[in-house]
PDB file of N, CA and C in Angstrom:
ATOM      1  N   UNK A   1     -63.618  82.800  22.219  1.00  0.00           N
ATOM      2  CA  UNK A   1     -64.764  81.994  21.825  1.00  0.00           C
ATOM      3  C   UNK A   1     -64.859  80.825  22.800  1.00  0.00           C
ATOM      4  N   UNK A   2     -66.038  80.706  23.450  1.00  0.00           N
ATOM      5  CA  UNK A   2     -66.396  79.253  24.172  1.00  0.00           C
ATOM      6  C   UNK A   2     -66.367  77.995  23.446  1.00  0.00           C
ATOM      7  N   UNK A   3     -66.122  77.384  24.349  1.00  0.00           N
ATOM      8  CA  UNK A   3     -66.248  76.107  23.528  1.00  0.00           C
ATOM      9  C   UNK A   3     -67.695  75.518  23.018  1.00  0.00           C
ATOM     10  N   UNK A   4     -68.767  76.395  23.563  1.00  0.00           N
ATOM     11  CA  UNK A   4     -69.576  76.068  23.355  1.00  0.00           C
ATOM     12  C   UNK A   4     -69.959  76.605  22.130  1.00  0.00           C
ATOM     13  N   UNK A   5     -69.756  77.837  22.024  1.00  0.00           N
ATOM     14  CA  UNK A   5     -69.876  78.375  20.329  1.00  0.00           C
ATOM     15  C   UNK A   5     -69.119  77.758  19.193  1.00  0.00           C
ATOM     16  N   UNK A   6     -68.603  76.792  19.549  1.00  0.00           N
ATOM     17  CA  UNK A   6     -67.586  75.870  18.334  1.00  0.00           C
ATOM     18  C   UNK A   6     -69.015  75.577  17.727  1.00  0.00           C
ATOM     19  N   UNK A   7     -69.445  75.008  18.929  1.00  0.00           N
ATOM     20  CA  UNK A   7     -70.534  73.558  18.243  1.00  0.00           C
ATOM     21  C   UNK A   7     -72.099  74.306  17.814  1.00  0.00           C
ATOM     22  N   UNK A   8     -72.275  75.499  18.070  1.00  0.00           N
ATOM     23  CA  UNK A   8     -73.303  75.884  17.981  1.00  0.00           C
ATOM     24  C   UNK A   8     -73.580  76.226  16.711  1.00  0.00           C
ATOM     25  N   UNK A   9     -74.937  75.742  15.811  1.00  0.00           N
ATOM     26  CA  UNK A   9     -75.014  75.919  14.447  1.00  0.00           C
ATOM     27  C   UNK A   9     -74.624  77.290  14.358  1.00  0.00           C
ATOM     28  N   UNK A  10     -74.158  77.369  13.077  1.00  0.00           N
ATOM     29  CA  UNK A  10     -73.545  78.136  12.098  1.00  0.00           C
ATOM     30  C   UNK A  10     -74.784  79.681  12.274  1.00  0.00           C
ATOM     31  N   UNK A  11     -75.982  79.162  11.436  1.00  0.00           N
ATOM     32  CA  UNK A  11     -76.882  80.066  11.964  1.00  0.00           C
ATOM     33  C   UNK A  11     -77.954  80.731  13.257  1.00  0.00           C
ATOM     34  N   UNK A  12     -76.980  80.331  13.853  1.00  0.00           N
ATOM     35  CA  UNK A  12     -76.977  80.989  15.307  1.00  0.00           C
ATOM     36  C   UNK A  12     -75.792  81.962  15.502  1.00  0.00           C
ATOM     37  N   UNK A  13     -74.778  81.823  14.713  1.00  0.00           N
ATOM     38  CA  UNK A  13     -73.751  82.520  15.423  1.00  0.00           C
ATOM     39  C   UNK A  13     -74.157  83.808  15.432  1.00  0.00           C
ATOM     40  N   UNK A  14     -73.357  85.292  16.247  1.00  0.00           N
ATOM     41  CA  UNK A  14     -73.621  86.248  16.858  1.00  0.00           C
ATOM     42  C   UNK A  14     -73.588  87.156  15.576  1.00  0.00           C
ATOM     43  N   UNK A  15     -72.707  86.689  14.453  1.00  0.00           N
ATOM     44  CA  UNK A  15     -72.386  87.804  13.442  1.00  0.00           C
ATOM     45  C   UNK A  15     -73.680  87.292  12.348  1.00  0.00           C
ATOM     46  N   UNK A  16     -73.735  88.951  11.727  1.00  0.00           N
ATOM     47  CA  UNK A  16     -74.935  88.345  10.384  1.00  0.00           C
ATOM     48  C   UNK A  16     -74.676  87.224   9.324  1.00  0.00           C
ATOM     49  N   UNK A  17     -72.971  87.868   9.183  1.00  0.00           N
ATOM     50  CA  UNK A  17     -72.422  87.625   7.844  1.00  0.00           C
ATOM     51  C   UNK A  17     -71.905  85.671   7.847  1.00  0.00           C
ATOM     52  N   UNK A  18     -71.578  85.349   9.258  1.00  0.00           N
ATOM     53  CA  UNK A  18     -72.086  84.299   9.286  1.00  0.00           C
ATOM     54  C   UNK A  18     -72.805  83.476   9.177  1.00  0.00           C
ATOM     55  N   UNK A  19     -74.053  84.323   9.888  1.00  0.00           N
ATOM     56  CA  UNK A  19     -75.044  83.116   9.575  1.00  0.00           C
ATOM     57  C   UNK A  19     -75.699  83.455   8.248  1.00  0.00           C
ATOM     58  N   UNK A  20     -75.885  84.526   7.359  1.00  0.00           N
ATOM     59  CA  UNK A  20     -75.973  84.209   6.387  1.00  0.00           C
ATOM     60  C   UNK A  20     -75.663  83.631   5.621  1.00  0.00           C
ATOM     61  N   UNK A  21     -74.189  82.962   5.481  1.00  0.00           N
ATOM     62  CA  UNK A  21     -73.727  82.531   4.700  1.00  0.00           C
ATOM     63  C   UNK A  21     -73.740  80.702   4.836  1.00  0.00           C
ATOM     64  N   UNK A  22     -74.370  80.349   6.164  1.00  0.00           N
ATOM     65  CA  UNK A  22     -74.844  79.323   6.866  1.00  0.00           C
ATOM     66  C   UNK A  22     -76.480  79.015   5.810  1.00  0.00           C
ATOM     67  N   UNK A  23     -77.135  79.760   5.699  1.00  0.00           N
ATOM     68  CA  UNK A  23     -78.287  79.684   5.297  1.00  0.00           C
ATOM     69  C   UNK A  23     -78.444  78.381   4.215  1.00  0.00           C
ATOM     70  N   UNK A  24     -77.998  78.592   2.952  1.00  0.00           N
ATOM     71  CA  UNK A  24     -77.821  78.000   2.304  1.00  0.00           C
ATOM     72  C   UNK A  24     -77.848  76.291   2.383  1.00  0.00           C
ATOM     73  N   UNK A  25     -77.265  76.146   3.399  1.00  0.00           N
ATOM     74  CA  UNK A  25     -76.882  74.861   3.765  1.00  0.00           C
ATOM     75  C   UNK A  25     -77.523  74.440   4.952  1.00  0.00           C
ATOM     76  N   UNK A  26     -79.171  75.050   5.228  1.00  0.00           N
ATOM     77  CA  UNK A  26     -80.527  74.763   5.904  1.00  0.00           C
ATOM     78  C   UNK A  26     -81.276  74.042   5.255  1.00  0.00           C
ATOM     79  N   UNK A  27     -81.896  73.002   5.314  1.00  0.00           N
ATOM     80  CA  UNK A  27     -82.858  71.903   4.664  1.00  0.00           C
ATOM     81  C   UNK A  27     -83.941  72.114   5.772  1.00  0.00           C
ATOM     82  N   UNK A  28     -83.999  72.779   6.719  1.00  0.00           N
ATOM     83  CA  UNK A  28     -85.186  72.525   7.717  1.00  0.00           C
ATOM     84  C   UNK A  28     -86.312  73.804   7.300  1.00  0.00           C
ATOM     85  N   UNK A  29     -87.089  73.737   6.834  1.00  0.00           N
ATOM     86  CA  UNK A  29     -88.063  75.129   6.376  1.00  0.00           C
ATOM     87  C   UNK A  29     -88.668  75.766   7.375  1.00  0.00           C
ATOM     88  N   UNK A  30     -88.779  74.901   8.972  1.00  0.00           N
ATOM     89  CA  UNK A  30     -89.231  75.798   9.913  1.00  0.00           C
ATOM     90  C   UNK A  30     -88.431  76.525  10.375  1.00  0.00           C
ATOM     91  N   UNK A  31     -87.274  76.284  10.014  1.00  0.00           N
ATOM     92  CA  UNK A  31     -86.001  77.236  10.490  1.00  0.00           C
ATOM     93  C   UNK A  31     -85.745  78.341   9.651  1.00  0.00           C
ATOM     94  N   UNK A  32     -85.329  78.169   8.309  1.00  0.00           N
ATOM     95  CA  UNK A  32     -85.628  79.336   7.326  1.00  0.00           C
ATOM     96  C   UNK A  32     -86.888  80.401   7.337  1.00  0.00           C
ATOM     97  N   UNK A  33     -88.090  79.575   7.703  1.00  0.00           N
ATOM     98  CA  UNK A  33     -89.247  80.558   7.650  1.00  0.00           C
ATOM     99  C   UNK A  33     -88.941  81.649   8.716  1.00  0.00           C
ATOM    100  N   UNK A  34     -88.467  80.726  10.098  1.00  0.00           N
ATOM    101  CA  UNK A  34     -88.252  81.889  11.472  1.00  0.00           C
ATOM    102  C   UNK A  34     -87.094  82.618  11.276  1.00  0.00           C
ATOM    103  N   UNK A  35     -85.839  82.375  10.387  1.00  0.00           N
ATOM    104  CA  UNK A  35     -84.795  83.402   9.802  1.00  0.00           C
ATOM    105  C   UNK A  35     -85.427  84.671   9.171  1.00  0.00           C
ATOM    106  N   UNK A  36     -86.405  84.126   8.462  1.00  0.00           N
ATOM    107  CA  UNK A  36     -86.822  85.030   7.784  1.00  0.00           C
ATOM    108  C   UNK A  36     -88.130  86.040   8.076  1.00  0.00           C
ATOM    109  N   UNK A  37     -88.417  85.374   8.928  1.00  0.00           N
ATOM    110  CA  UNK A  37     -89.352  86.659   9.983  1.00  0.00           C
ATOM    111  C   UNK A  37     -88.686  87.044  11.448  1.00  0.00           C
ATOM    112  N   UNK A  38     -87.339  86.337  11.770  1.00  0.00           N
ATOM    113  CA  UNK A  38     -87.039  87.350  12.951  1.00  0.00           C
ATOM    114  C   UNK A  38     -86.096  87.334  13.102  1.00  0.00           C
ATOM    115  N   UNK A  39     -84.483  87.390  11.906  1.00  0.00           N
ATOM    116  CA  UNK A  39     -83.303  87.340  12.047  1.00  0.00           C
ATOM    117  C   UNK A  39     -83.588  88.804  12.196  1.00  0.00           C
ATOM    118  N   UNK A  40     -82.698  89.756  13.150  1.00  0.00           N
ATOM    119  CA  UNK A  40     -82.367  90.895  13.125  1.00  0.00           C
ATOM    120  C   UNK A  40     -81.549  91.438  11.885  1.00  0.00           C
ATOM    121  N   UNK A  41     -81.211  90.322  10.726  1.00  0.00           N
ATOM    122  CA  UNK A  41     -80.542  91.255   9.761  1.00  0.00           C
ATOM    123  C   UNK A  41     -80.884  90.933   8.758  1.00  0.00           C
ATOM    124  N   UNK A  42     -81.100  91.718   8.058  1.00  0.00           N
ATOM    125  CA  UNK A  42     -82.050  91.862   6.766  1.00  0.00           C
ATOM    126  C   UNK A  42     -81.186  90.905   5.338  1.00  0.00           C
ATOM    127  N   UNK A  43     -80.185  91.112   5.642  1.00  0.00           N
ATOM    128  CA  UNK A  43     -79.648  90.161   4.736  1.00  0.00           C
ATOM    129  C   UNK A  43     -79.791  88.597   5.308  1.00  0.00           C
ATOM    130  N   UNK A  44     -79.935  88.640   6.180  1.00  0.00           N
ATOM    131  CA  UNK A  44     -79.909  86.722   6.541  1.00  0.00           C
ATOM    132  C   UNK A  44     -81.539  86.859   5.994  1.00  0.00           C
ATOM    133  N   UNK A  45     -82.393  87.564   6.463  1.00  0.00           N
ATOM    134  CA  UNK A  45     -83.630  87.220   5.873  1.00  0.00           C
ATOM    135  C   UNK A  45     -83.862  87.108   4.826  1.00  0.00           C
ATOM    136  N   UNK A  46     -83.166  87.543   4.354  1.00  0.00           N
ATOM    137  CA  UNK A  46     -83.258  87.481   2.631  1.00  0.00           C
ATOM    138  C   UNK A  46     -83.104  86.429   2.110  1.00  0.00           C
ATOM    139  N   UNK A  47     -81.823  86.280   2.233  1.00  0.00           N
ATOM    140  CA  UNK A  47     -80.848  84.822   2.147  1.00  0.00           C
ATOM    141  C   UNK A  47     -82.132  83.387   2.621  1.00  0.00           C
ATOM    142  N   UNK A  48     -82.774  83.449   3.715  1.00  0.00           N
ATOM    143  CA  UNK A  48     -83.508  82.103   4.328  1.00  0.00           C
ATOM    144  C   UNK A  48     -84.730  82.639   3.211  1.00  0.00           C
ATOM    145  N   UNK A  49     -85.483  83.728   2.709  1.00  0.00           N
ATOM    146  CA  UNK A  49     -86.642  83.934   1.793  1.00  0.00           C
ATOM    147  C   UNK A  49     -85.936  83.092   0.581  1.00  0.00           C
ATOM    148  N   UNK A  50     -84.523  83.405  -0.216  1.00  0.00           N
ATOM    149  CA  UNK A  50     -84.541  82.966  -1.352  1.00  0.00           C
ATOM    150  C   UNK A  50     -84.251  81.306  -0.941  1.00  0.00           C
ATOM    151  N   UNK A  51     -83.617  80.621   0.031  1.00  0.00           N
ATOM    152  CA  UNK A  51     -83.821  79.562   0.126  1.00  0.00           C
ATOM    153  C   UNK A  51     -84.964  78.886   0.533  1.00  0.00           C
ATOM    154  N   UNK A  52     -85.780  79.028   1.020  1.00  0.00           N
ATOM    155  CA  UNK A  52     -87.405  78.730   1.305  1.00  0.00           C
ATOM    156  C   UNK A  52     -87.619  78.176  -0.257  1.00  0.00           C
ATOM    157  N   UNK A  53     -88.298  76.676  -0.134  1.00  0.00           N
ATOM    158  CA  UNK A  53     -89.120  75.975  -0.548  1.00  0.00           C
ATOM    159  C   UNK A  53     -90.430  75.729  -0.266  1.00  0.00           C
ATOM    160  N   UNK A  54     -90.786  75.629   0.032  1.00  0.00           N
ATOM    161  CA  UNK A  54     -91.900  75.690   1.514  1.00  0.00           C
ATOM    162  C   UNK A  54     -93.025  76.875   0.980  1.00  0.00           C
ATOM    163  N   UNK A  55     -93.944  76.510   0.256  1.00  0.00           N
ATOM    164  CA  UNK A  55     -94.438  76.861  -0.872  1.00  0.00           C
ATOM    165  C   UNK A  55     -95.631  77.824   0.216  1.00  0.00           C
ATOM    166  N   UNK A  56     -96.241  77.277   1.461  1.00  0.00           N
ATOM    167  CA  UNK A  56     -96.982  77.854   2.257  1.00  0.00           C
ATOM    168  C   UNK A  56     -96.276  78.380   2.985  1.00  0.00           C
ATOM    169  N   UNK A  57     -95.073  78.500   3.878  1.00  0.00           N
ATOM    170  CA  UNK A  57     -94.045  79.270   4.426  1.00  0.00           C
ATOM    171  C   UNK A  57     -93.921  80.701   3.356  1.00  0.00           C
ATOM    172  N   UNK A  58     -93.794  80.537   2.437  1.00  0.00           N
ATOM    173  CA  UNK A  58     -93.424  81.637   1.778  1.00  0.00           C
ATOM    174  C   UNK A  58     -94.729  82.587   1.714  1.00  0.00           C
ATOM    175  N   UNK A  59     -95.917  81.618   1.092  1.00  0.00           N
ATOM    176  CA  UNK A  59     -97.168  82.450   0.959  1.00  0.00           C
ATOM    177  C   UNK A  59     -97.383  82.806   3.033  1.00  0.00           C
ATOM    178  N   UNK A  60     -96.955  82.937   3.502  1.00  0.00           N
ATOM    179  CA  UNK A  60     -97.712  83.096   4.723  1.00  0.00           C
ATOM    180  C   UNK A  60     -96.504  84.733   5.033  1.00  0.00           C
ATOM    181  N   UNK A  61     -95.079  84.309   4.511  1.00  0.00           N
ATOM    182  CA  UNK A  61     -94.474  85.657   4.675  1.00  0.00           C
ATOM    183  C   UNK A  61     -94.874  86.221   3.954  1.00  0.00           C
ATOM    184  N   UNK A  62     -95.294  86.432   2.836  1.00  0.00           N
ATOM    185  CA  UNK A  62     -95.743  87.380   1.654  1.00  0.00           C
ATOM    186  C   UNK A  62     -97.007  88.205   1.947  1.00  0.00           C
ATOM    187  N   UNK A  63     -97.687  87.769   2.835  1.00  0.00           N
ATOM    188  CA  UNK A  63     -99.186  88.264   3.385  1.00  0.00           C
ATOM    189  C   UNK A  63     -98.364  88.955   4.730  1.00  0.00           C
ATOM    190  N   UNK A  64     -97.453  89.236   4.598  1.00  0.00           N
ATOM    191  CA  UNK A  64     -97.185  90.066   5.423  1.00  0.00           C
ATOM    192  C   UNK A  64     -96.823  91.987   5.290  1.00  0.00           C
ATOM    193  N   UNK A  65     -96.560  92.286   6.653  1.00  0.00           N
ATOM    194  CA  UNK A  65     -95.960  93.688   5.750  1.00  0.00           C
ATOM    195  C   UNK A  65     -94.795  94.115   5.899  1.00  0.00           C
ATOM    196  N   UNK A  66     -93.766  93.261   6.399  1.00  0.00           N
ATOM    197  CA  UNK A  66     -92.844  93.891   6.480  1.00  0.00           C
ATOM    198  C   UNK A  66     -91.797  93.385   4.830  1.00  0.00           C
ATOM    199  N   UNK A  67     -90.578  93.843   4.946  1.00  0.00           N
ATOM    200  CA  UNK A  67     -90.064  94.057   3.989  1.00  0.00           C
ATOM    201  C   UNK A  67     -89.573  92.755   3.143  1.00  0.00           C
ATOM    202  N   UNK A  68     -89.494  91.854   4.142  1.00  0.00           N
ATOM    203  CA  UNK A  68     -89.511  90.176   3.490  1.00  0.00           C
ATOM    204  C   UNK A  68     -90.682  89.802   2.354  1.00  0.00           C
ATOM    205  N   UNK A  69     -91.702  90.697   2.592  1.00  0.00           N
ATOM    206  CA  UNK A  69     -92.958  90.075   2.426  1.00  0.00           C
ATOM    207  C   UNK A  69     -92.838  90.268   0.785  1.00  0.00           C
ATOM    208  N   UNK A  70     -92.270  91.338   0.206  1.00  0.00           N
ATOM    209  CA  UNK A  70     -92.188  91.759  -1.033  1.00  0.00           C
ATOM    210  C   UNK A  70     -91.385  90.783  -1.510  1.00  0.00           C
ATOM    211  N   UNK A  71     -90.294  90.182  -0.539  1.00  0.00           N
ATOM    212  CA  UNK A  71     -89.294  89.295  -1.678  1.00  0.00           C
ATOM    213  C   UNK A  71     -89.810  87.877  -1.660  1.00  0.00           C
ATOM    214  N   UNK A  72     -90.707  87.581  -0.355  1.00  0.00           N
ATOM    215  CA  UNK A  72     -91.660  85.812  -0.139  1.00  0.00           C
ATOM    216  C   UNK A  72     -92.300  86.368  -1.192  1.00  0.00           C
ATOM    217  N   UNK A  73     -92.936  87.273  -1.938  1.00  0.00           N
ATOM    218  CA  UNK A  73     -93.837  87.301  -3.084  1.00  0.00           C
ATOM    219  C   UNK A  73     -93.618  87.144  -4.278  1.00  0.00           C
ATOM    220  N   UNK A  74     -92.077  87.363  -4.763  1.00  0.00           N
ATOM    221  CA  UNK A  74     -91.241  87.184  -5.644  1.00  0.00           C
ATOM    222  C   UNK A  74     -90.619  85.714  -6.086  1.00  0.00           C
ATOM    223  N   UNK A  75     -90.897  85.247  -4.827  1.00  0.00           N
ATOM    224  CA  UNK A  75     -90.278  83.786  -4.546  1.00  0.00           C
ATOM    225  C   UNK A  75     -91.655  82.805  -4.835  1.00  0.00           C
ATOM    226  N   UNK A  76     -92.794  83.140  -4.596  1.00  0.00           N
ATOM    227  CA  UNK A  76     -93.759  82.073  -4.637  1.00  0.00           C
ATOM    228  C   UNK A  76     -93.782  82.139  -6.135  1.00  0.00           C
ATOM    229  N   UNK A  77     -94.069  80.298  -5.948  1.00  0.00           N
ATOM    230  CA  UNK A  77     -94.491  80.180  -7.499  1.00  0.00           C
ATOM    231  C   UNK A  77     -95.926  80.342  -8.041  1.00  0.00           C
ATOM    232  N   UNK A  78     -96.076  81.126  -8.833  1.00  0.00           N
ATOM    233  CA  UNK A  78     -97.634  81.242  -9.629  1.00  0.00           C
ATOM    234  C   UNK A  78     -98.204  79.645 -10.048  1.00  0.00           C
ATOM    235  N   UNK A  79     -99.105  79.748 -10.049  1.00  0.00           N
ATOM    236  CA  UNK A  79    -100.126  78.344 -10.284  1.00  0.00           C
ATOM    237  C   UNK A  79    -100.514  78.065 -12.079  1.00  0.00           C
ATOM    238  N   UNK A  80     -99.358  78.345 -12.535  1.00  0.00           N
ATOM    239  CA  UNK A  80     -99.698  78.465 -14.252  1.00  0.00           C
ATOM    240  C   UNK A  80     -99.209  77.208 -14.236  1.00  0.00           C
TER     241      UNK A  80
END
């Protein structure tokens, strides 16, 4: 490992299971939204969909078609 990968956020690192487990502990929603439309692994996307707050982040993955889009739809809150 470089020394440079010490310092490099968590959800960057090379493995999924890392940075999924990094997710959680994201407060930035432009970062979760882009986890969640272009992490190569379906579980980190998941993981940044159920952490998404970001009430238009979510509605904007949900109008989508890939497979996030079903769980950003699950995640938005209804207007009741």
């Amino acid at each position: 490992m470089s020394i440079f990968a010490r310092f490099r956020a968590k959800w960057k690192h090379p493995d999924a299971e890392v940075r999924a487990a990094a997710v959680p502990g994201i407060s930035d929603q432009a970062v979760l939204e882009r986890l969640a439309e272009h992490d190569p692994a379906e579980s980190v996307q998941l993981a940044a969909v159920q952490a998404l707050t970001d009430q238009n982040a979510l509605a904007r993955l949900a109008l989508g078609s890939s497979t996030m889009a079903v769980a950003a739809r699950g995640a938005c809150r209804t207007g009741s």
